[in-house]
Protein backbone atom coordinates (compact mmCIF):
# COMPACT_ATOMS: atom_id res chain seq x y z
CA UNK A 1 94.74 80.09 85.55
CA UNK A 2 91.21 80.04 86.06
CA UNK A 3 89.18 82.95 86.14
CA UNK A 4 87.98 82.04 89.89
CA UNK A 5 91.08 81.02 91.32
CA UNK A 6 92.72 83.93 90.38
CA UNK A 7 90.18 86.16 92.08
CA UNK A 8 90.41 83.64 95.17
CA UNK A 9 94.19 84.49 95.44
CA UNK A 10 93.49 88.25 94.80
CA UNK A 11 90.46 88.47 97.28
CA UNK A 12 92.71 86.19 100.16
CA UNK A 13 95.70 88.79 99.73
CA UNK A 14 93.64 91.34 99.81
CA UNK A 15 92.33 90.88 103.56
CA UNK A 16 95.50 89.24 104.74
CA UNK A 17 97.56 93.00 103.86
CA UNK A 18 94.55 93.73 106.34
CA UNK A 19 94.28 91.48 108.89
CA UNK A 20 98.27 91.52 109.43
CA UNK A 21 97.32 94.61 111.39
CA UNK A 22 94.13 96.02 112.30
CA UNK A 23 93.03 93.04 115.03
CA UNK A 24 96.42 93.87 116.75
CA UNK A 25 97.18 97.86 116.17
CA UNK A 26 95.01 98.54 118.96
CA UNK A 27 96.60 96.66 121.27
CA UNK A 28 100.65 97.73 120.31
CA UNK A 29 99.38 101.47 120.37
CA UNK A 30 98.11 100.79 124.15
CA UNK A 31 100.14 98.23 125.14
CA UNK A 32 103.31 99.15 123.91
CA UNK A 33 103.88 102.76 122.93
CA UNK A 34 100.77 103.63 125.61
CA UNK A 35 98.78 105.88 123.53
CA UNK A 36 94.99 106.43 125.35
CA UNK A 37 91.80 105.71 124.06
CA UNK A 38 90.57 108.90 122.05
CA UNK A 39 94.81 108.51 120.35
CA UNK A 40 93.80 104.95 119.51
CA UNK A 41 90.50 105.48 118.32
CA UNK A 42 92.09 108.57 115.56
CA UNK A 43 94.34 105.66 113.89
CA UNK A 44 91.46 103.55 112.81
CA UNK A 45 89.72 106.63 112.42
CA UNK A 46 92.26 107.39 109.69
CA UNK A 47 90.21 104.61 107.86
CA UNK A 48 87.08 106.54 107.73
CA UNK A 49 89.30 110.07 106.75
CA UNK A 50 90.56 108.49 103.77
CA UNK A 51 87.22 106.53 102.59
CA UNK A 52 85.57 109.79 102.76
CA UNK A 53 87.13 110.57 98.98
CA UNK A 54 89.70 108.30 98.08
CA UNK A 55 87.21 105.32 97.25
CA UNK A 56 85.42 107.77 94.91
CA UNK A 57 88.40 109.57 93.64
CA UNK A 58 89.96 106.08 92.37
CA UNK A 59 87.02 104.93 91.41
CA UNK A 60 86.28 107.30 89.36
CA UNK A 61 89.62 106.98 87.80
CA UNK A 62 88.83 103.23 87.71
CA UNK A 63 85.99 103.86 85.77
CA UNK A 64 87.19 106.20 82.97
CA UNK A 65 90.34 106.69 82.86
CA UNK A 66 93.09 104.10 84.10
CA UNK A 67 91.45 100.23 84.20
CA UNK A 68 90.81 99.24 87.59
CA UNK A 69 93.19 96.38 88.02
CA UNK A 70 96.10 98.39 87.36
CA UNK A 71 94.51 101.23 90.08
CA UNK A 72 94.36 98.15 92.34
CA UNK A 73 98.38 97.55 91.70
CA UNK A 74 99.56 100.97 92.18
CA UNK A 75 97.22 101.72 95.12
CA UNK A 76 98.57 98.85 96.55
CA UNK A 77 102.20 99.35 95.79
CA UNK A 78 101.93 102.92 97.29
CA UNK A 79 100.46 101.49 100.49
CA UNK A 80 103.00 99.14 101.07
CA UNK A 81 105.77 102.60 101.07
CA UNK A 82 104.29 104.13 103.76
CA UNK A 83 103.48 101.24 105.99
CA UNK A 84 107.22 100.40 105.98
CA UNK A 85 107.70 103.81 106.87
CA UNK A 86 105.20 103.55 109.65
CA UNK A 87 106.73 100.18 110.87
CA UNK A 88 110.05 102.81 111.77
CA UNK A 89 107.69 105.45 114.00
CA UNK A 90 106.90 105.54 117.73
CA UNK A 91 105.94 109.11 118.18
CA UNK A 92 102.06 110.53 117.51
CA UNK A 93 102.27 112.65 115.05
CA UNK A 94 105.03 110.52 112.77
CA UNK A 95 103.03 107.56 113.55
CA UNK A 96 99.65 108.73 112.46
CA UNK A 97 100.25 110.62 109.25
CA UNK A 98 102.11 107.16 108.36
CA UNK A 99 99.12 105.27 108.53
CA UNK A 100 97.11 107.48 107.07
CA UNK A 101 98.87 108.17 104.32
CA UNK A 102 99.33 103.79 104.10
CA UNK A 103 95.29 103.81 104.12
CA UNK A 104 94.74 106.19 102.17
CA UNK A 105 96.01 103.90 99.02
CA UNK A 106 94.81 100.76 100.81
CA UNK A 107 90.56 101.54 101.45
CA UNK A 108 90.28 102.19 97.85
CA UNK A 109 91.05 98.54 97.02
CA UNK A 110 88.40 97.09 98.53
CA UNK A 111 85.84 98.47 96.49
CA UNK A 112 88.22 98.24 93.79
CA UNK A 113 88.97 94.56 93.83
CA UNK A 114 84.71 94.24 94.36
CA UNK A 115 84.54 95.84 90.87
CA UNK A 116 87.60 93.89 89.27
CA UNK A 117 85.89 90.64 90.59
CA UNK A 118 82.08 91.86 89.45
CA UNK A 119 83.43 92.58 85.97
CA UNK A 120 85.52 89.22 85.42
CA UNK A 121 82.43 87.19 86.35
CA UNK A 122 80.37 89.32 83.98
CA UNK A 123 82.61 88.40 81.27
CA UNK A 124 82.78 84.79 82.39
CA UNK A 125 78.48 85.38 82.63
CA UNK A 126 78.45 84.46 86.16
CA UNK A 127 75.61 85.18 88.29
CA UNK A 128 77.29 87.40 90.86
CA UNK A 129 74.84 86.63 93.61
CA UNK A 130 75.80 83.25 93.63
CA UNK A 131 79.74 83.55 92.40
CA UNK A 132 80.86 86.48 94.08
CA UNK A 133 80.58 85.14 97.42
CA UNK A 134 82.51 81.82 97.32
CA UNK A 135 85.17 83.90 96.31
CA UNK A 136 85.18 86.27 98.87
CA UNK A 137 85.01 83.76 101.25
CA UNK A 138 88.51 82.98 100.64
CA UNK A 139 89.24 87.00 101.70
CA UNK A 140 88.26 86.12 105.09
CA UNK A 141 89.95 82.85 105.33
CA UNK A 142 93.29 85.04 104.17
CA UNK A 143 92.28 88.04 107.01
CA UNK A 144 92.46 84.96 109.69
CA UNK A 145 95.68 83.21 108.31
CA UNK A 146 97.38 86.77 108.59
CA UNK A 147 95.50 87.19 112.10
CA UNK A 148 97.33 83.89 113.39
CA UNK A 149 100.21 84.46 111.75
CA UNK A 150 100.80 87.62 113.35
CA UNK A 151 100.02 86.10 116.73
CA UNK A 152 102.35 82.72 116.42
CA UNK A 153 105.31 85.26 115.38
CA UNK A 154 104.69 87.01 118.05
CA UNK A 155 104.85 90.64 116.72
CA UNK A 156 100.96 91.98 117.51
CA UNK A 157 102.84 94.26 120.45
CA UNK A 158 105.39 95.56 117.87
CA UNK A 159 105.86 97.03 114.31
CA UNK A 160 106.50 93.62 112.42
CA UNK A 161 103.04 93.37 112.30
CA UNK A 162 102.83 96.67 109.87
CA UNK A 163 106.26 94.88 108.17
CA UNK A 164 104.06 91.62 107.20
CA UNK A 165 101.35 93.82 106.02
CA UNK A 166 103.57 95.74 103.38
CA UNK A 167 105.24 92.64 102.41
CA UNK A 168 101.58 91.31 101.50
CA UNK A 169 100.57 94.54 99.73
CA UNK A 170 103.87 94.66 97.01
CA UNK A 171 102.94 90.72 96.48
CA UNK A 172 99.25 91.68 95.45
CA UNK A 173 100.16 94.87 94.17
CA UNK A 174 102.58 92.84 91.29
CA UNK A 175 99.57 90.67 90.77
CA UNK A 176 97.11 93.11 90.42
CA UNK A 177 98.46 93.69 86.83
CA UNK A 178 97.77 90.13 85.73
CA UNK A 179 94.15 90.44 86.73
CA UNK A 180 91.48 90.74 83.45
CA UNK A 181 91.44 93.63 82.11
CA UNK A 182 88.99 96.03 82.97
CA UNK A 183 87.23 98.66 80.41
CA UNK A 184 86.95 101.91 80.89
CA UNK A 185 84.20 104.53 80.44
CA UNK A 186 85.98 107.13 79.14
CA UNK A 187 84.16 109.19 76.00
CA UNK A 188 86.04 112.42 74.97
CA UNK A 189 84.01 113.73 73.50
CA UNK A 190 81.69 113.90 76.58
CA UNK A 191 81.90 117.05 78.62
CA UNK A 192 82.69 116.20 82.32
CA UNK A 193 81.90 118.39 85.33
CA UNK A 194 84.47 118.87 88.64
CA UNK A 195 81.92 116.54 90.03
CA UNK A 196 83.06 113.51 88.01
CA UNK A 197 86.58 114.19 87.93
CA UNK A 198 86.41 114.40 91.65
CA UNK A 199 84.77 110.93 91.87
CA UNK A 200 81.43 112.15 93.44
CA UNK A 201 79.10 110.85 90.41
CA UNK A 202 78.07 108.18 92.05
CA UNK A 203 76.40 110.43 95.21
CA UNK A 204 73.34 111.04 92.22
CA UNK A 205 72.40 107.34 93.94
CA UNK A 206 71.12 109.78 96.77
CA UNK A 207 68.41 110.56 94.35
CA UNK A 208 67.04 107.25 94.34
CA UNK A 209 65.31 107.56 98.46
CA UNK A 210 65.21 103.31 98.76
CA UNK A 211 69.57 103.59 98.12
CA UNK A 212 69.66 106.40 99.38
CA UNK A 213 67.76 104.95 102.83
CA UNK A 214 70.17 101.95 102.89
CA UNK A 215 73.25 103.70 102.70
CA UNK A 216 72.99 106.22 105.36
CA UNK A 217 72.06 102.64 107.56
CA UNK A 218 75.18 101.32 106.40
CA UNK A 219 77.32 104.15 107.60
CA UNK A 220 75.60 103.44 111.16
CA UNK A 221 76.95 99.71 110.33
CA UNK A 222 79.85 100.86 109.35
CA UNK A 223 80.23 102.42 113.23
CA UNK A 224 79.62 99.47 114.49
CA UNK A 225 82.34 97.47 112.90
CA UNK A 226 85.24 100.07 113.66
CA UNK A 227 84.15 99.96 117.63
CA UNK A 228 85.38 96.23 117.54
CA UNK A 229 88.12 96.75 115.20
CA UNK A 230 89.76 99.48 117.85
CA UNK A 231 89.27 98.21 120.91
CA UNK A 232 88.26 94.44 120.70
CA UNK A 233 92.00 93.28 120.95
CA UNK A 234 93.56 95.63 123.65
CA UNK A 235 90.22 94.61 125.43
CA UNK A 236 90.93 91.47 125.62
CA UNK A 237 94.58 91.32 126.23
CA UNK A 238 94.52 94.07 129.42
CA UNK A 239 91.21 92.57 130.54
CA UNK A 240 89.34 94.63 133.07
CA UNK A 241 93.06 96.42 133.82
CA UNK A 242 95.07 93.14 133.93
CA UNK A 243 93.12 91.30 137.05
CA UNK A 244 95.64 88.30 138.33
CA UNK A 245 92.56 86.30 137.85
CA UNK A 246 92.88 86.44 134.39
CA UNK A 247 96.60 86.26 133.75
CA UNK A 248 97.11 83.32 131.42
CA UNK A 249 94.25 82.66 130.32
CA UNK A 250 93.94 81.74 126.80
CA UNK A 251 91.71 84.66 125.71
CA UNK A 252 94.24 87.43 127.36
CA UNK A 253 97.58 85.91 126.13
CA UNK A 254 95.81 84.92 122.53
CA UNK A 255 93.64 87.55 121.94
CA UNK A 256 93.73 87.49 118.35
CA UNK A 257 93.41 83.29 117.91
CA UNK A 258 90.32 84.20 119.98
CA UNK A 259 89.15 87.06 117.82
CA UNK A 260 90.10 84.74 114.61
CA UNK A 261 87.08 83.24 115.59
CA UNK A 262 84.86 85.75 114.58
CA UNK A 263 86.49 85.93 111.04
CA UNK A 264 86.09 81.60 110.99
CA UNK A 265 82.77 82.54 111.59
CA UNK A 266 82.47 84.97 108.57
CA UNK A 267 83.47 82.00 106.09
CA UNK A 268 80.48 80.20 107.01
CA UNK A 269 78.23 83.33 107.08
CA UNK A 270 79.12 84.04 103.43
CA UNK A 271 78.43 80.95 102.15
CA UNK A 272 74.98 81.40 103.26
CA UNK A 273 74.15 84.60 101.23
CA UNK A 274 73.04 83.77 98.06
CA UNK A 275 70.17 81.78 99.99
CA UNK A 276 69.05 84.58 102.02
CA UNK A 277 69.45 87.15 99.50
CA UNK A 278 67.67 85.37 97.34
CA UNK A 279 65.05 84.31 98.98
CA UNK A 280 64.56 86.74 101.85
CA UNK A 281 66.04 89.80 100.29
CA UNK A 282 67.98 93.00 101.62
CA UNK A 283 65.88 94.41 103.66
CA UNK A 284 65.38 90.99 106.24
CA UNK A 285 69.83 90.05 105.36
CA UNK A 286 70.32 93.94 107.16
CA UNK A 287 67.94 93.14 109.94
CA UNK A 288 69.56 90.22 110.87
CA UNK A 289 73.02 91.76 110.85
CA UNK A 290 71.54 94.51 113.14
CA UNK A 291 70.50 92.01 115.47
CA UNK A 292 73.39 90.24 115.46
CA UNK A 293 75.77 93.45 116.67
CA UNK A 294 73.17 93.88 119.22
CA UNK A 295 73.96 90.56 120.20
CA UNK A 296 78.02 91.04 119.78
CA UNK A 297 78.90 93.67 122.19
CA UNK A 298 76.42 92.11 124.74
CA UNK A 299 78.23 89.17 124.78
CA UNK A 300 81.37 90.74 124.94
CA UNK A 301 80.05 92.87 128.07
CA UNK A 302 78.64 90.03 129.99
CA UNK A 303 81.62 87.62 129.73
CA UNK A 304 85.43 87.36 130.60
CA UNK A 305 88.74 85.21 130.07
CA UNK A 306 87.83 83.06 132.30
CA UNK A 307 84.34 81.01 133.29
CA UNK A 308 82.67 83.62 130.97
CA UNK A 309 84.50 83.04 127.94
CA UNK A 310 81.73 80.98 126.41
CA UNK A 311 80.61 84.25 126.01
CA UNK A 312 83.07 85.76 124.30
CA UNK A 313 83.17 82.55 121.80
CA UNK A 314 79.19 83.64 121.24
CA UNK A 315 80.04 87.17 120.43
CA UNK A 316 83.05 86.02 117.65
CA UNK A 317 80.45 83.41 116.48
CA UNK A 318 77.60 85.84 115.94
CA UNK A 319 80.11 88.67 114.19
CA UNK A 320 80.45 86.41 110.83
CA UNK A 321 76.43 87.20 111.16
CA UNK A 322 76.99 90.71 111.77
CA UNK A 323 79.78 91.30 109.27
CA UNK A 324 79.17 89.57 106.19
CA UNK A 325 75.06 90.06 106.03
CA UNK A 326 75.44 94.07 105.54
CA UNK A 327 78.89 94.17 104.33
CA UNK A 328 79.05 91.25 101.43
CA UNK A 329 75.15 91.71 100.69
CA UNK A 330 75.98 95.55 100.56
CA UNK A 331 78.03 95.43 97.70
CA UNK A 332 75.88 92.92 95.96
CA UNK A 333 72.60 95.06 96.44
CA UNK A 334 74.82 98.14 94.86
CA UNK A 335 75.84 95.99 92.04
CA UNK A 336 72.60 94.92 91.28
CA UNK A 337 70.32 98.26 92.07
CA UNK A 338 73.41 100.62 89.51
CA UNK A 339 74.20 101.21 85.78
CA UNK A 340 77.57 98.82 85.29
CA UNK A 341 79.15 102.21 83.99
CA UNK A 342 79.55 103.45 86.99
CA UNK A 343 80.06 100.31 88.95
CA UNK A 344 83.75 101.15 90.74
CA UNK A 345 82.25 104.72 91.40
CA UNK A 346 79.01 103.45 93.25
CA UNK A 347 81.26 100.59 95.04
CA UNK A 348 83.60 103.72 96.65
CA UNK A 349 80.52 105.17 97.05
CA UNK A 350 79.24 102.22 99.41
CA UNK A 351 82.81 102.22 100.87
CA UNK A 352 82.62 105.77 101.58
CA UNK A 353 79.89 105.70 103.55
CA UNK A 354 80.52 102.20 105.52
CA UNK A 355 84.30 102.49 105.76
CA UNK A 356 84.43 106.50 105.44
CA UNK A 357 81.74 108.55 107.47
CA UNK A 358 80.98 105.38 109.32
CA UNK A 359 84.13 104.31 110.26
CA UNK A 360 85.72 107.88 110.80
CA UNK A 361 82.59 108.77 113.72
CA UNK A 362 82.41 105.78 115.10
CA UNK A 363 86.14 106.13 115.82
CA UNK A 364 85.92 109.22 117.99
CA UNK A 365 82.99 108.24 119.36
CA UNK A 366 83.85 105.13 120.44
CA UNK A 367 87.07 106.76 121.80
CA UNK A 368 85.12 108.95 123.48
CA UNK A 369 83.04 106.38 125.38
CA UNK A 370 86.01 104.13 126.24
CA UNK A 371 87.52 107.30 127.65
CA UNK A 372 84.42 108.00 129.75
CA UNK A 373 82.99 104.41 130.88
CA UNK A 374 84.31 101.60 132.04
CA UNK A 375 84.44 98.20 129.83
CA UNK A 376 81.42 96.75 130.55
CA UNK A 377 78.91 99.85 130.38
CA UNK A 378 80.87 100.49 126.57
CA UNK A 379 79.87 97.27 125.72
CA UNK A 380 76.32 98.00 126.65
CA UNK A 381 76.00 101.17 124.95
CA UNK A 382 76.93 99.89 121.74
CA UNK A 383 74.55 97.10 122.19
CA UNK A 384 71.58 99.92 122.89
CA UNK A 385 72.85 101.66 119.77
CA UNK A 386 72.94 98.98 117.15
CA UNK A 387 69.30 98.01 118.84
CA UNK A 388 68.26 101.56 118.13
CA UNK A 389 69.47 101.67 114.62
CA UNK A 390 67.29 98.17 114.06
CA UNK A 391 64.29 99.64 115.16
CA UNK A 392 64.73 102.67 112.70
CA UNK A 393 65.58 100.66 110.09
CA UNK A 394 62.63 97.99 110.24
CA UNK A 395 60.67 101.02 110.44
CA UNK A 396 61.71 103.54 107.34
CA UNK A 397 63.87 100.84 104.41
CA UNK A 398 61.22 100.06 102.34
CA UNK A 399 62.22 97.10 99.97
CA UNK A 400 59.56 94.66 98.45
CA UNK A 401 61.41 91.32 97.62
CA UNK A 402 60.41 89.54 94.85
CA UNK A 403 61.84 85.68 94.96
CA UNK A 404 63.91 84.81 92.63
């Protein structure tokens, strides 16, 4: 098979294990086993508590020890276990340590399959600028299949959703171990501190103040993106408290068709990043993703199911924006700004912060605020914090693009 389809079928399983569940888990923890905000927000906070090490742990292990596309199969395969034995909870405490144990396998193969696909096309001399994302692309367009498959099977207010996912993850877990091989940096003879067995190698990018800069701005990012991952859905489907006004309307009973839209979006939006990389650079690609949250939860503030849900459309149309220019150009800047030796380690690195710390405060805090406010003043304050967080960074990342 070619070398690009077969990351094309690896990068669309990838995000359909994914999207099989975290649109909709929101909305079956409310909806259907009634768990409140701050219980919701600690499930996808289990996200962040396992990319705090286990992106740098397997990456590290990735990187000299065990080849990364057979860490992507058994990371994989061990995530699939435990969210079939999540699929068979209902209580808290059984429920969560399920899922986090599930993610705790799962996180690590994002950056993982990043570093399988950035050392294939380096074989295959590809430009990864201008390679990498067509084949992501085909990530997303797997995330929305799963999305809508979910929804037309009905099962986004039930565990079949978490069934689907596991399915997925033994299918790409199998086909992980076809993937080109990967080498391995692994000299004996070298003497290795606690600090690279452990995976934290790749925090000597801290060092460097212009990485360092744009990584603690990507765990802000990073925030951002778990605030709509948690409560986006279960928004949506119990809008404002379930007004009669609302009841049928095709944004309440197809919440995640409507939030589809957003990843539909993100297809388009990755196409266009080896233009603006390359001719605008980092620093402008993570100022307009800024502005683009800004401009995502006030659209989803200001609008509803019913005459306001152009509104909504404009917030799923400006997330591809807000997604894919910090997330996809991300992982290209890390690739291009670190040593190849350490490439899975300073991918978990970027993970860690975006999909660990990130993901893991803006969680609770999002919780938090759900908890405290109602829906529209949330909105808003996200929108005032992602505005803040532009500001700062237009001020202090200091990146001089030279045109390619």
């Amino acid at each position: 098979m070619n070398i690009k389809l077969k990351l094309i079928l690896m990068h669309f399983l990838e995000y359909a294990i994914w999207g099989a569940w975290l649109i909709s888990l929101g909305s079956y923890l409310g909806g259907t086993l009634h768990f409140d905000g701050l219980q919701i927000g600690s499930f996808f906070a289990t996200m962040g508590l396992a990319s705090l090490f286990m992106p740098g742990v397997m990456g590290a292990i990735a990187d000299r020890v065990v080849p990364a596309q057979i860490v992507l199969g058994v990371c994989h395969l061990l995530s699939a276990i435990f969210m079939f034995v999540a699929s068979t909870q209902q209580d808290y405490v059984s429920l969560y340590v399920s899922i986090l144990l599930s993610v705790c396998f799962y996180m690590p193969t994002i950056s993982l399959s990043n570093a399988v696909s950035y050392n294939a096309m380096t074989k295959a001399r590809l430009d990864p600028v201008v390679a990498f994302p067509p084949i992501r692309v085909w990530g997303t367009v797997g995330f929305i299949v799963s999305m809508i498959t979910v929804d037309l099977m009905q099962v986004t207010q039930n565990s079949g959703q978490l069934i689907f996912s596991g399915i997925l993850s033994i299918i790409l877990g199998l086909y992980s171990f076809t993937l080109p091989s990967c080498a391995t940096n692994n000299n004996k003879s070298e003497k290795k501190s606690w600090v690279t067995y452990f995976g934290l190698e790749a925090f000597r990018l801290f060092k460097q103040r212009k990485i360092a800069i744009f990584l603690i701005f990507s765990m802000f990012l990073g925030m951002l993106l778990q605030i709509t991952n948690a409560f986006a859905n279960g928004y949506l489907t119990d809008f404002y408290g379930g007004q009669s006004i609302y009841k049928g309307t095709f944004g309440v009973e197809h919440a995640n068709i409507l939030i589809s839209l957003s990843q539909l979006s993100e297809t388009l939006c990755i196409l266009m990043i080896p233009f603006f990389m390359k001719r605008y650079g980092i620093k402008i690609v993570m100022l307009i993703s800024m502005l683009a949250w800004v401009l995502r939860f006030m659209f989803l503030g200001l609008g509803n199911p019913g005459d306001g849900l152009w509104l909504f459309i404009l917030s799923m149309i400006v997330y591809g924006v807000a997604f894919d220019f910090y997330n996809i150009s991300g992982s290209l800047f890390i690739e291009k700004e670190t040593d190849s030796s350490i490439r899975s380690s300073a991918q978990g690195l970027f993970m860690i912060m975006t999909n660990g710390f990130g993901a893991f405060i803006g969680s609770y805090a999002a919780g938090y605020i759900v908890k405290v406010y109602d829906w529209p003043t949330s909105w808003f304050i996200f929108s005032g914090f992602a505005l803040v967080v532009t500001v700062l960074f237009a001020i202090v990342f200091r990146y001089k693009h030279v045109q390619e």
